[in-house]
Protein backbone atom coordinates (compact mmCIF):
# COMPACT_ATOMS: atom_id res chain seq x y z
CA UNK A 1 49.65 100.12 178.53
CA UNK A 2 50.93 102.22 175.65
CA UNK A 3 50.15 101.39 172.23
CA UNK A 4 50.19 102.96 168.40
CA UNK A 5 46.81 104.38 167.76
CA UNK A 6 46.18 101.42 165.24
CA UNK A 7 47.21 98.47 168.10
CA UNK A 8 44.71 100.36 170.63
CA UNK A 9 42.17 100.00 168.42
CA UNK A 10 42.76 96.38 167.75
CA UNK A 11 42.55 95.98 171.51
CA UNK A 12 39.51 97.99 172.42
CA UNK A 13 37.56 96.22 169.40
CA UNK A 14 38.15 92.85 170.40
CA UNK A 15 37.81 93.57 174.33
CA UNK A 16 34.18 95.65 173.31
CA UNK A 17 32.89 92.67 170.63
CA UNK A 18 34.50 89.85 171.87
CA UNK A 19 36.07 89.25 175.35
CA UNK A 20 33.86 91.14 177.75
CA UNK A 21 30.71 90.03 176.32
CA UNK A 22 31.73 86.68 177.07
CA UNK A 23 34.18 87.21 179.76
CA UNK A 24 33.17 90.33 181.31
CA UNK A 25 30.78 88.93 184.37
CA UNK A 26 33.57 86.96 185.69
CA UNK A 27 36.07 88.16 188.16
CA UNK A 28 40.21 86.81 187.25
CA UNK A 29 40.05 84.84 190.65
CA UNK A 30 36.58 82.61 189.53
CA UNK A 31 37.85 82.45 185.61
CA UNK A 32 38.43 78.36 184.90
CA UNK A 33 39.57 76.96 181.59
CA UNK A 34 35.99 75.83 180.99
CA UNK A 35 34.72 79.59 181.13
CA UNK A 36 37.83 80.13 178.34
CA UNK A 37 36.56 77.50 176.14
CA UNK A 38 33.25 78.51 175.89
CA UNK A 39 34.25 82.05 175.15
CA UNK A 40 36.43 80.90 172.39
CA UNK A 41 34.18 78.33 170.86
CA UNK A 42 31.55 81.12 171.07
CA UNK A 43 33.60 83.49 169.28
CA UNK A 44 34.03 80.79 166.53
CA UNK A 45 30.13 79.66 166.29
CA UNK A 46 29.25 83.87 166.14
CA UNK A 47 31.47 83.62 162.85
CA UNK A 48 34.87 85.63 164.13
CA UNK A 49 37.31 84.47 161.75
CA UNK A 50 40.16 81.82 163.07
CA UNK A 51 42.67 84.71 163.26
CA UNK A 52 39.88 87.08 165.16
CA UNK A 53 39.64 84.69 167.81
CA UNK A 54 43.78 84.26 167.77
CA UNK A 55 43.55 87.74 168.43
CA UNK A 56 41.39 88.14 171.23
CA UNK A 57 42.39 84.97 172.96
CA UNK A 58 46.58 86.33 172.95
CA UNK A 59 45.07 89.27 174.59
CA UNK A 60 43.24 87.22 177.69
CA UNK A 61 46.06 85.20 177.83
CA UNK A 62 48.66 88.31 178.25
CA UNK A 63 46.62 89.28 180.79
CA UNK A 64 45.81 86.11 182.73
CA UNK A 65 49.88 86.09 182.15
CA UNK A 66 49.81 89.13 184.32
CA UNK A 67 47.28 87.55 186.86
CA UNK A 68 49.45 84.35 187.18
CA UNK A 69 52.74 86.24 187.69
CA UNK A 70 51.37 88.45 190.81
CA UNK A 71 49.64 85.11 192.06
CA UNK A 72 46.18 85.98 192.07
CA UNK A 73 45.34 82.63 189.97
CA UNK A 74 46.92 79.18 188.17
CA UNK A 75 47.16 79.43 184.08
CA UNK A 76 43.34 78.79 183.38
CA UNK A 77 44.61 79.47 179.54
CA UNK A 78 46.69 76.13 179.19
CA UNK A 79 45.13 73.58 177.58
CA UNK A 80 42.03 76.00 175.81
CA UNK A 81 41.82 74.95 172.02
CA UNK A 82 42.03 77.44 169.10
CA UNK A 83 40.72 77.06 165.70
CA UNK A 84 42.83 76.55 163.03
CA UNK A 85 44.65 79.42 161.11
CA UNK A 86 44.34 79.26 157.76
CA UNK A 87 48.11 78.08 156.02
CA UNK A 88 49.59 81.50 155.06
CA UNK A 89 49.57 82.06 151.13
CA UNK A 90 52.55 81.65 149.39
CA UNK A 91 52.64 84.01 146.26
CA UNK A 92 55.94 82.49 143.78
CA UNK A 93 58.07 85.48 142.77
CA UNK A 94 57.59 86.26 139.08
CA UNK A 95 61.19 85.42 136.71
CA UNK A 96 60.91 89.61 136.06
CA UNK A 97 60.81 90.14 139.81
CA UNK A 98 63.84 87.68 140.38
CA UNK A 99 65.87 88.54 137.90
CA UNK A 100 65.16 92.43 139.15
CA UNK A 101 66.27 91.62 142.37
CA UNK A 102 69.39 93.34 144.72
CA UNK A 103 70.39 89.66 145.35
CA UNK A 104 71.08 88.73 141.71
CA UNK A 105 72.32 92.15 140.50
CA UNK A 106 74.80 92.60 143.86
CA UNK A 107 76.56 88.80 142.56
CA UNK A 108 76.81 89.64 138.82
CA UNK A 109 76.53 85.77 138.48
CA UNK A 110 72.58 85.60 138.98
CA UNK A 111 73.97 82.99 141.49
CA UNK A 112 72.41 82.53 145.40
């Protein structure tokens, strides 16, 4: 696969810390959902962050994706729970920043 040099490195952390140490003795045709779980819930008791384990699980599951389209196995991903993401942080725009903006100065009314 080609990726930016920043993506790769993304990928080859969380294959190297993550997925192979839990994943890695298992061939695609004996994975099961169970083996899935316990990689993931591992992950989360090790102390990988919510969005770590988000991470590393979309990767498995792109390429189980691949497995499951050329019919080597059945989706062993569906039905393997995640943690929780944190909400995202909404920052309010400062009355400067709004009234600065190319929205209100394109109108002239300071109208949306």
């Amino acid at each position: 696969m080609h990726h930016r040099p920043q993506t790769r490195a993304t990928v080859s952390s969380a294959l190297s810390a993550l997925i192979l140490p839990a994943l890695g003795d298992l061939t695609v045709a004996t994975l099961e959902r169970r083996h899935l779980q316990d990689a993931v819930n591992g992950w989360v008791d090790a102390g990988s962050s919510a969005a770590r384990v988000w991470v590393a699980a979309s990767y498995v599951s792109s390429m189980l994706a691949m497995a499951v389209e050329d019919r080597i196995l059945e989706r062993p991903v569906k039905g393997v729970r995640l943690p929780a993401l944190p909400p995202a942080k909404v920052e309010p725009l400062a009355i400067a920043q709004v009234e600065r903006s190319p929205a209100r100065s394109r109108s002239g009314t300071g109208r949306w």
